[in-house]
Protein backbone atom coordinates (compact mmCIF):
# COMPACT_ATOMS: atom_id res chain seq x y z
CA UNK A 1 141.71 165.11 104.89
CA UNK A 2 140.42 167.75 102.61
CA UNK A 3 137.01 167.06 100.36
CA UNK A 4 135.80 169.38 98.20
CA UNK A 5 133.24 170.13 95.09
CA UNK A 6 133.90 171.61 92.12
CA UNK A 7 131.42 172.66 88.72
CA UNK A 8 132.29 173.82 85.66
CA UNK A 9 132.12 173.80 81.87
CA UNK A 10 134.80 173.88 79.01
CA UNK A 11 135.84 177.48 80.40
CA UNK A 12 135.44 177.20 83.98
CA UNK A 13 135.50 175.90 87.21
CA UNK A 14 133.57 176.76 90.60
CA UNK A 15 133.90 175.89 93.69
CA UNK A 16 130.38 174.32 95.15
CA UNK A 17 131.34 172.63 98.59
CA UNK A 18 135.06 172.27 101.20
CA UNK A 19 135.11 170.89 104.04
CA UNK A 20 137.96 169.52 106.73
CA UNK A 21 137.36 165.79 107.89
CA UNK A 22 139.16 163.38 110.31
CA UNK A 23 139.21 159.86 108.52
CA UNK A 24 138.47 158.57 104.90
CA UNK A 25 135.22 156.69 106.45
CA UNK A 26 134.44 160.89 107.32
CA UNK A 27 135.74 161.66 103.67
CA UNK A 28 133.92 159.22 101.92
CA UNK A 29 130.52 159.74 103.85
CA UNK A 30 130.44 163.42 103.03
CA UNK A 31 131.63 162.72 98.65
CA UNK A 32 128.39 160.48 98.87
CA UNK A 33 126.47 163.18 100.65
CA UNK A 34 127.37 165.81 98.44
CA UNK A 35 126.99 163.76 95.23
CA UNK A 36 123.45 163.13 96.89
CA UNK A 37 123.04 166.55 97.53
CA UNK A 38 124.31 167.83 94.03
CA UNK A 39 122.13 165.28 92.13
CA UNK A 40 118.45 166.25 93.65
CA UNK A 41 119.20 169.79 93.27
CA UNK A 42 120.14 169.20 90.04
CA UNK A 43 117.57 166.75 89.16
CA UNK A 44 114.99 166.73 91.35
CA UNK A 45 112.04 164.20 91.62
CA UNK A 46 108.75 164.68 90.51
CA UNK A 47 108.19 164.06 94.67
CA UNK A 48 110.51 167.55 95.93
CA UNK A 49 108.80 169.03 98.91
CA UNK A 50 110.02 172.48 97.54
CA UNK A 51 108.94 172.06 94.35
CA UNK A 52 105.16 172.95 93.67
CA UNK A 53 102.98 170.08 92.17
CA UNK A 54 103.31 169.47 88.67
CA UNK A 55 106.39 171.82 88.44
CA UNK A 56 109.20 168.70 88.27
CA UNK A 57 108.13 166.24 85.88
CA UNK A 58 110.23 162.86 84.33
CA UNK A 59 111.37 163.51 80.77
CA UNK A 60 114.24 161.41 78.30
CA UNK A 61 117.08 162.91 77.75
CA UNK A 62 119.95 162.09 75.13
CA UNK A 63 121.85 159.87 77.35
CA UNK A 64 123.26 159.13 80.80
CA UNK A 65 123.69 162.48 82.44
CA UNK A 66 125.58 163.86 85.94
CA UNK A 67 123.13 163.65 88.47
CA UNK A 68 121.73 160.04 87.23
CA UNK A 69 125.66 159.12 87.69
CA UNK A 70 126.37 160.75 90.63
CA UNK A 71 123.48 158.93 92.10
CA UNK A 72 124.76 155.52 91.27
CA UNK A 73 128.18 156.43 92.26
CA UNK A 74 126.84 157.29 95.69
CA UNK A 75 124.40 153.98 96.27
CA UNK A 76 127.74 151.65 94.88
CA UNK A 77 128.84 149.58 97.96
CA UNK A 78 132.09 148.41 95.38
CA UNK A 79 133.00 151.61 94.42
CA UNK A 80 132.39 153.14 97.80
CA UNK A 81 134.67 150.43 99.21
CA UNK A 82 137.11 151.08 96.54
CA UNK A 83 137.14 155.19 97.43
CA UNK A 84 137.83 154.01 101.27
CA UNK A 85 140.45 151.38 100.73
CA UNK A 86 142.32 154.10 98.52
CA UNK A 87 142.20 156.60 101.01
CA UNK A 88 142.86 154.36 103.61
CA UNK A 89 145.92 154.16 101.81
CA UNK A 90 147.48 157.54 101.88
CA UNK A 91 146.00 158.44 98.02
CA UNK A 92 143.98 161.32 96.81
CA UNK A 93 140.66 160.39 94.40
CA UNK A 94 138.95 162.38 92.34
CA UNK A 95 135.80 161.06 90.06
CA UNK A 96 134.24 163.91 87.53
CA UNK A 97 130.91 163.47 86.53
CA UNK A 98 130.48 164.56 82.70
CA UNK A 99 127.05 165.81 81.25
CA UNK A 100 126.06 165.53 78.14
CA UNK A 101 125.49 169.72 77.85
CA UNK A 102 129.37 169.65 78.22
CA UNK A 103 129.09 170.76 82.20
CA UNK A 104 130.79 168.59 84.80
CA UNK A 105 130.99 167.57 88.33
CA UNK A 106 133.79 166.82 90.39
CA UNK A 107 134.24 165.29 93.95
CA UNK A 108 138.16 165.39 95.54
CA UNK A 109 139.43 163.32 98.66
CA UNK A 110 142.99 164.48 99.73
CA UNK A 111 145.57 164.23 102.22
CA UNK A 112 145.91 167.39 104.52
CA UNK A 113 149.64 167.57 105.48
CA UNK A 114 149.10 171.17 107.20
CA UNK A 115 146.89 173.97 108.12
CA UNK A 116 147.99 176.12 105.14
CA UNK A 117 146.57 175.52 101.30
CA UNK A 118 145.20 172.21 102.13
CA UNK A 119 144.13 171.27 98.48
CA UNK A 120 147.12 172.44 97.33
CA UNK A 121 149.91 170.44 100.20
CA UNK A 122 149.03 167.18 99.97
CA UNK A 123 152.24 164.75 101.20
CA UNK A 124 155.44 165.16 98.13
CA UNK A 125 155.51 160.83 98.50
CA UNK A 126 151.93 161.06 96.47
CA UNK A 127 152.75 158.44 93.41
CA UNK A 128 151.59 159.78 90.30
CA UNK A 129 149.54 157.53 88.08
CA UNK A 130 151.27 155.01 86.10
CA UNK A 131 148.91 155.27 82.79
CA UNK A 132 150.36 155.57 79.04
CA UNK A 133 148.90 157.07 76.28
CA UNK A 134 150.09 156.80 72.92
CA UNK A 135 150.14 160.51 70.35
CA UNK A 136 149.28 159.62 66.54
CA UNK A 137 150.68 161.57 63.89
CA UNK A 138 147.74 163.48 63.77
CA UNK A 139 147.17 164.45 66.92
CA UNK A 140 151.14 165.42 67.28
CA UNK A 141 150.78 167.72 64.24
CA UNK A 142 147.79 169.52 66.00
CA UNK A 143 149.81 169.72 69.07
CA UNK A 144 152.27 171.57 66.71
CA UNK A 145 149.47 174.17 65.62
CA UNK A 146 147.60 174.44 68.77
CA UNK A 147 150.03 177.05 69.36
CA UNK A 148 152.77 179.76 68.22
CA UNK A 149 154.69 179.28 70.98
CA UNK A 150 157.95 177.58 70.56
CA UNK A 151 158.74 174.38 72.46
CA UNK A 152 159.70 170.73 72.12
CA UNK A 153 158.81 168.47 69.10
CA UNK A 154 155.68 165.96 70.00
CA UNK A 155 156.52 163.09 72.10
CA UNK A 156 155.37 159.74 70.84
CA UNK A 157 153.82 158.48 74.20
CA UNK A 158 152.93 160.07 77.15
CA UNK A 159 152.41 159.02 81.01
CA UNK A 160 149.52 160.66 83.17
CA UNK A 161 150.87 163.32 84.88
CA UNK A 162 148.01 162.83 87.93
CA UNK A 163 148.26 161.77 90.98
CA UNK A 164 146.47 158.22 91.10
CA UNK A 165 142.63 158.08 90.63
CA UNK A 166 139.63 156.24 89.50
CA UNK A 167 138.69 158.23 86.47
CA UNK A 168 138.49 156.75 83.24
CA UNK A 169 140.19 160.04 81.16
CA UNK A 170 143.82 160.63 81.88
CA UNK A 171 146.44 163.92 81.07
CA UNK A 172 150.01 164.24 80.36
CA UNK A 173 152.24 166.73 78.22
CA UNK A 174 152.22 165.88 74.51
CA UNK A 175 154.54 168.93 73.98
CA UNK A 176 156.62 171.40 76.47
CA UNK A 177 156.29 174.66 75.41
CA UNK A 178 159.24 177.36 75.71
CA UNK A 179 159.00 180.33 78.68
CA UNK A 180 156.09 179.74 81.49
CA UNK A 181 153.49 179.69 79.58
CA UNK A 182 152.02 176.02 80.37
CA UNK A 183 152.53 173.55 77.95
CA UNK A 184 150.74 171.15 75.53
CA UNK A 185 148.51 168.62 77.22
CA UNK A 186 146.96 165.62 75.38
CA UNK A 187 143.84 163.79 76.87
CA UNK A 188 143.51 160.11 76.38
CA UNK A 189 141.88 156.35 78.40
CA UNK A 190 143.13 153.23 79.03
CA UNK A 191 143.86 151.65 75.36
CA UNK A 192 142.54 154.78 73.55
CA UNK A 193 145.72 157.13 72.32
CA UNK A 194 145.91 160.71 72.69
CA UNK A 195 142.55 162.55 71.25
CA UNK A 196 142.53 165.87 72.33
CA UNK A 197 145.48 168.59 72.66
CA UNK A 198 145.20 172.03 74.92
CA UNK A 199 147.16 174.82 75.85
CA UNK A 200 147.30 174.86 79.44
CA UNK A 201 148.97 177.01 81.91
CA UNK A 202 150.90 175.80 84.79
CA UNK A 203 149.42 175.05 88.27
CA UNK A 204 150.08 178.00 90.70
CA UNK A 205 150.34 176.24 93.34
CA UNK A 206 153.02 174.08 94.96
CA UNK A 207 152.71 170.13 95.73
CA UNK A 208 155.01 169.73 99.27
CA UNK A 209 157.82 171.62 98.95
CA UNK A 210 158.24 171.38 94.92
CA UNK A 211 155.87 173.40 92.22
CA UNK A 212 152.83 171.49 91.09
CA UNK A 213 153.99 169.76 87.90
CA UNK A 214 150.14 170.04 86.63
CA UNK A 215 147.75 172.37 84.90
CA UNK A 216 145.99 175.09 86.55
CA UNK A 217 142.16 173.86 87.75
CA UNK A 218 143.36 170.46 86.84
CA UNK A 219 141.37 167.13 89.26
CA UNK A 220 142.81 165.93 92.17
CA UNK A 221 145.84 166.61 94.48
CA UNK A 222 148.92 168.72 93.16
CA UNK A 223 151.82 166.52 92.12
CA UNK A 224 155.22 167.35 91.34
CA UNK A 225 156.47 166.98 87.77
CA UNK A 226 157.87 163.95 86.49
CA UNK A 227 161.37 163.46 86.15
CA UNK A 228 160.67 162.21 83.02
CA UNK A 229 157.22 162.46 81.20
CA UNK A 230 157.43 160.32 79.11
CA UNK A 231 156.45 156.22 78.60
């Protein structure tokens, strides 16, 4: 299995940790290590044995932030044991931590089929998730002015184009767009519709032997498009 780190904002994405492990008990110890890990650096206690005295102090922020979560998420025995059992079964998981500055923090588990991309070759049976999202009339006519680009009218409902994970925010294609270009994706949770739309370009990578069907830098494991996208 492949885990790996990423950081980012609105406009980009980093790399912060990869490794290669043997077994999802292996994956999941080192996505609760590195959540650890990413959470004291980027919140340290008032405690730190690198930081000076009096240089870390406690202060209230505006809400619920990504280090806070990312330490629950780690100490969790459920969710923990839901990460393993999914795993166990064959299924990439990805959980992003969102801050309220509009950074994020992401933690991948994946199936390593070969030596070559491993991020990027996870098995071609991974499911994709089964999610609908409904598109308003609103959002549809922004997905018609995101963009000059010609392309397919607005589709009605959508289906998550990711492969299955535990997050509670969900993508599919609202619009396809003409040429390679990417297309227009729509954002939406379980029993929320559609509420934001994005030009996206296509994935450059390749899921198994077919072309990711995704976004490029999107979470998780490359899938291959749907037959059909939509609900």
């Amino acid at each position: 299995m492949i885990v790996v780190s990423l950081g980012g904002d609105a406009h980009r994405a980093v790399l912060l940790g990869r490794a290669r492990v043997g077994t999802p008990e292996d994956a999941v110890a080192w996505l609760r290590g590195e959540a650890l890990r990413l959470a004291v650096r980027l919140d340290p206690g008032p405690r730190t044995r690198w930081a000076a005295p009096g240089l870390v102090r406690p202060v209230r922020g505006p809400g619920p932030d990504a280090p806070t979560a990312m330490r629950a998420w780690a100490e969790c025995p459920e969710q923990v044991r839901d990460v393993r059992a999914l795993l166990a079964q064959g299924h990439p998981y990805t959980r992003r931590f969102q801050d309220p500055g509009g950074s994020w923090y992401e933690l991948t588990a994946a199936p390593a089929e070969n030596a070559g991309d491993p991020m990027n070759q996870p098995s071609p049976d991974v499911p994709h998730c089964e999610a609908t999202g409904q598109v308003t009339q609103i959002v549809a006519e922004l997905a018609m002015d995101v963009t000059r680009t010609a392309g397919a009218p607005p589709r009605s409902r959508i289906r998550c184009a990711l492969a299955p994970h535990l997050t509670y925010e969900h993508q599919g294609i609202v619009r396809e767009l003409s040429g390679g270009g990417g297309h227009v994706w729509g954002t939406f949770g379980a029993a929320v519709p559609v509420w934001r739309v994005r030009v996206a370009p296509p994935c450059p990578h390749w899921a198994g032997a077919a072309p990711c069907g995704l976004y490029d830098d999107h979470p998780g494991a490359c899938v291959p498009a749907r037959t059909s996208e939509t609900a």
